[in-house]
N, C-alpha and C. Protein backbone atom coordinates (compact mmCIF):
# COMPACT_ATOMS: atom_id res chain seq x y z
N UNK A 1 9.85 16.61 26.97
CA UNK A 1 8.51 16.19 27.37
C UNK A 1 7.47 16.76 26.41
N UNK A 2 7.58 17.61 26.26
CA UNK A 2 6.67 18.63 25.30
C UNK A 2 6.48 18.25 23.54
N UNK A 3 7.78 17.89 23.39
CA UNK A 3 7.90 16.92 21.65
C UNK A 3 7.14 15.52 22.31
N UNK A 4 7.44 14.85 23.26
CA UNK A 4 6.81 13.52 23.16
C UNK A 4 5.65 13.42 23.04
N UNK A 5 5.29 14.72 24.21
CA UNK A 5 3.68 14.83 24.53
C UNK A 5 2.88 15.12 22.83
N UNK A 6 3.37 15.92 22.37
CA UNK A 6 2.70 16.10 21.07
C UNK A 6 2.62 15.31 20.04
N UNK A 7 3.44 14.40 19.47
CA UNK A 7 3.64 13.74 19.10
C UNK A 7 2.50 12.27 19.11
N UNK A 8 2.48 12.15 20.95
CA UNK A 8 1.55 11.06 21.08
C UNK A 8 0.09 11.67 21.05
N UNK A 9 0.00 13.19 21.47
CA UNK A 9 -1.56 13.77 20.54
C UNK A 9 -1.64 13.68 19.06
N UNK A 10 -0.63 13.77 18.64
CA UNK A 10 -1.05 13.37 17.39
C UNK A 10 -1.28 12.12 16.66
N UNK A 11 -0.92 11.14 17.18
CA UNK A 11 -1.48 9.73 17.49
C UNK A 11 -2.59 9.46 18.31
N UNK A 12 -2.69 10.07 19.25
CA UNK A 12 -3.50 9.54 20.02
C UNK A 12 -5.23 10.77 20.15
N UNK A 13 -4.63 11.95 20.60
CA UNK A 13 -5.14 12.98 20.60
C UNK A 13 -6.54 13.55 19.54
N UNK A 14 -6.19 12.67 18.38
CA UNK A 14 -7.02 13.57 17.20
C UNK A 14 -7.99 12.20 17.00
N UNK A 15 -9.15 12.71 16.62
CA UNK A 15 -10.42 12.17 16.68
C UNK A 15 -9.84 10.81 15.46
N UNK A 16 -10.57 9.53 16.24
CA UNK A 16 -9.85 8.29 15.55
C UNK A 16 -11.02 7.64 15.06
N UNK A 17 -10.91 6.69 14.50
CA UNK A 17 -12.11 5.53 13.83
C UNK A 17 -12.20 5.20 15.07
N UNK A 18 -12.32 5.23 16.01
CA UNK A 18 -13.10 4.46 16.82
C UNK A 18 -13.96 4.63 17.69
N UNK A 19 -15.27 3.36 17.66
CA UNK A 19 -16.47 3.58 18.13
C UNK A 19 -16.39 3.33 19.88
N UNK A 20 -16.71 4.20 20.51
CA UNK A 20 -16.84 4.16 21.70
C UNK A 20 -17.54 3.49 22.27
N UNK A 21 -18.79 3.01 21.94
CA UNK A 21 -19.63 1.80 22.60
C UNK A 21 -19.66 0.67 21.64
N UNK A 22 -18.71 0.92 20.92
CA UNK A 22 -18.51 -0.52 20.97
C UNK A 22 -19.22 -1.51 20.09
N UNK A 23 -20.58 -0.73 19.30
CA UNK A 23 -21.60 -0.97 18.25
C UNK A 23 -21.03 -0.84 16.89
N UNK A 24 -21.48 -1.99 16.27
CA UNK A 24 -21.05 -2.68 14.80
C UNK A 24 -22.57 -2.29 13.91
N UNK A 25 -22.39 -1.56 13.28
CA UNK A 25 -23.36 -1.21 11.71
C UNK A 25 -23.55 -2.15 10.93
N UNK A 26 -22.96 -2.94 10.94
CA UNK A 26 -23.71 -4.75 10.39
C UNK A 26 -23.93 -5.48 11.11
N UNK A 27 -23.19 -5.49 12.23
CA UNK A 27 -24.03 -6.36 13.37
C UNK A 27 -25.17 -6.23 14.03
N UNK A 28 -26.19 -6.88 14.08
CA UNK A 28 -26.83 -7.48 14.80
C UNK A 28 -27.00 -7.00 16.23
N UNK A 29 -27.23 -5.94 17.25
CA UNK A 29 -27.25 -5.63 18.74
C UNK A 29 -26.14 -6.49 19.25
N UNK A 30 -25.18 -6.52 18.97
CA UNK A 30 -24.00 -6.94 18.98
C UNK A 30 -22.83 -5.69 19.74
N UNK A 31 -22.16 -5.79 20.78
CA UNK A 31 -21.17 -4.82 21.34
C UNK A 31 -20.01 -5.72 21.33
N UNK A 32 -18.93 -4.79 20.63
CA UNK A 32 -17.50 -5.48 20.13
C UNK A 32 -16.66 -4.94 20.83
N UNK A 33 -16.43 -5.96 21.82
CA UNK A 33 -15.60 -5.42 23.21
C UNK A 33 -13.63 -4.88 22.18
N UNK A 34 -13.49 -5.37 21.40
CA UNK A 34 -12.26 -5.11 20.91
C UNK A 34 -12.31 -3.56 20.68
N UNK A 35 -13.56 -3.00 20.05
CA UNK A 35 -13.23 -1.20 20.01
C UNK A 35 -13.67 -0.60 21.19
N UNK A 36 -13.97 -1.22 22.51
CA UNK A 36 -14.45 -0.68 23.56
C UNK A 36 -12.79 -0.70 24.35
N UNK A 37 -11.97 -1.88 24.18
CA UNK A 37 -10.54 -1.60 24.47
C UNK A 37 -10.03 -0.81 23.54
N UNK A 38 -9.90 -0.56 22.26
CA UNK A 38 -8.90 0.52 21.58
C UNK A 38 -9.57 1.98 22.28
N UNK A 39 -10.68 2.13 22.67
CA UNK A 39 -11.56 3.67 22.79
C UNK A 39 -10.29 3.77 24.40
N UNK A 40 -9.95 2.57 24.88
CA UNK A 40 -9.88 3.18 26.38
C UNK A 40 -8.51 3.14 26.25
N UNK A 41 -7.63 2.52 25.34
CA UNK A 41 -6.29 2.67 25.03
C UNK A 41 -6.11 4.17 24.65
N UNK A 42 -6.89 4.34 23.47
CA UNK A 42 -6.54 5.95 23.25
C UNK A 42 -6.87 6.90 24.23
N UNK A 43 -8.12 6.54 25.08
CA UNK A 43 -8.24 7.99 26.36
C UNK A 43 -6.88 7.79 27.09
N UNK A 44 -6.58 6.56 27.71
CA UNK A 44 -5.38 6.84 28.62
C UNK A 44 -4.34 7.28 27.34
N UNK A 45 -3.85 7.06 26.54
CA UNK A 45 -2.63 7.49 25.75
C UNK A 45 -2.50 8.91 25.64
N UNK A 46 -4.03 9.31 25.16
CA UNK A 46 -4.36 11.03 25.23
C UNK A 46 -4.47 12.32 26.45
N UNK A 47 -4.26 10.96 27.47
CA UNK A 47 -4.35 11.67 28.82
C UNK A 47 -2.76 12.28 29.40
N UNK A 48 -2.18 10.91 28.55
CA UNK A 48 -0.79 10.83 29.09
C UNK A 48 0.18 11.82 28.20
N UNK A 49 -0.23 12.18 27.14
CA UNK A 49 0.18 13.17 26.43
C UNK A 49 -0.06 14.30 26.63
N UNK A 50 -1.10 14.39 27.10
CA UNK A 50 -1.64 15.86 27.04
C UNK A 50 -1.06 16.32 28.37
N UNK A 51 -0.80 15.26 29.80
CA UNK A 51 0.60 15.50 30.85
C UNK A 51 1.60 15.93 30.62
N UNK A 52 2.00 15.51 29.38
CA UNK A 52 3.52 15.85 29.40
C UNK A 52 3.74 17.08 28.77
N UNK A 53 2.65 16.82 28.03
CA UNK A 53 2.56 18.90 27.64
C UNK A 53 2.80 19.65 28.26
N UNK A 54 1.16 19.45 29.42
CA UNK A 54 1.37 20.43 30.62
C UNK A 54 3.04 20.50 31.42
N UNK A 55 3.46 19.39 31.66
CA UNK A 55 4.82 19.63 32.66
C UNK A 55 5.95 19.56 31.93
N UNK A 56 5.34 19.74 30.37
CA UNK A 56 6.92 20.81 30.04
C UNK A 56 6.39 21.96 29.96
N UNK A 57 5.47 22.38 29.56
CA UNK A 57 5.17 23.67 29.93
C UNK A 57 5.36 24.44 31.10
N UNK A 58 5.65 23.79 32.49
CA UNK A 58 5.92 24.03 33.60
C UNK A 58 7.34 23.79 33.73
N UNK A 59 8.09 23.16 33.13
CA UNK A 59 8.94 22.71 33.37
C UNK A 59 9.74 24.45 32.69
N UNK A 60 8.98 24.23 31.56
CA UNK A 60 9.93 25.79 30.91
C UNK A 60 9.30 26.74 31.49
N UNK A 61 8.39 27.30 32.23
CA UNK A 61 8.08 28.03 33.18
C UNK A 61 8.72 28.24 34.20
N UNK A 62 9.15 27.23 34.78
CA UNK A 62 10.19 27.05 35.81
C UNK A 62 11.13 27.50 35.53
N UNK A 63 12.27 27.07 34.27
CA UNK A 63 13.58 27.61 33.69
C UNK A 63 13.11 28.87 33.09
N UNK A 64 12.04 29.66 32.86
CA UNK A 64 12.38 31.19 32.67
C UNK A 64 12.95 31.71 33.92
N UNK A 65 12.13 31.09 35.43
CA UNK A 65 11.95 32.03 36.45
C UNK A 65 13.37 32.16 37.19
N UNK A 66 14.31 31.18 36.93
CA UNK A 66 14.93 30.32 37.46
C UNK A 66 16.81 30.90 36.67
């Protein structure tokens, strides 16, 4: 759990090209719903990694005590 989890922080986790609201620098007051879905792909991906961290970290917490 702990290799996967990191792995997908490091994909997912580390600060990416992408604009969170969604605003284009040549466009026109224009909001580009396509980087408003990649912004929310990477929070859940980064969320889900940063889980599996935690519960292998628990998980090998558990197997010291154990």
């Amino acid at each position: 759990m702990d290799v996967v989890g990191v792995l997908l922080l490091l994909k997912f986790g580390l600060p990416e090209d992408v604009r969170r609201k969604g605003e284009g620098y040549l466009l026109l007051e224009e909001t580009d719903q396509s980087e408003i879905a990649n912004a929310k792909r990477y929070d859940f991906w980064a969320r889900i990694a940063l889980g599996l961290v935690v519960l292998g970290f628990i998980a090998q917490l558990i197997g010291n005590f154990l």
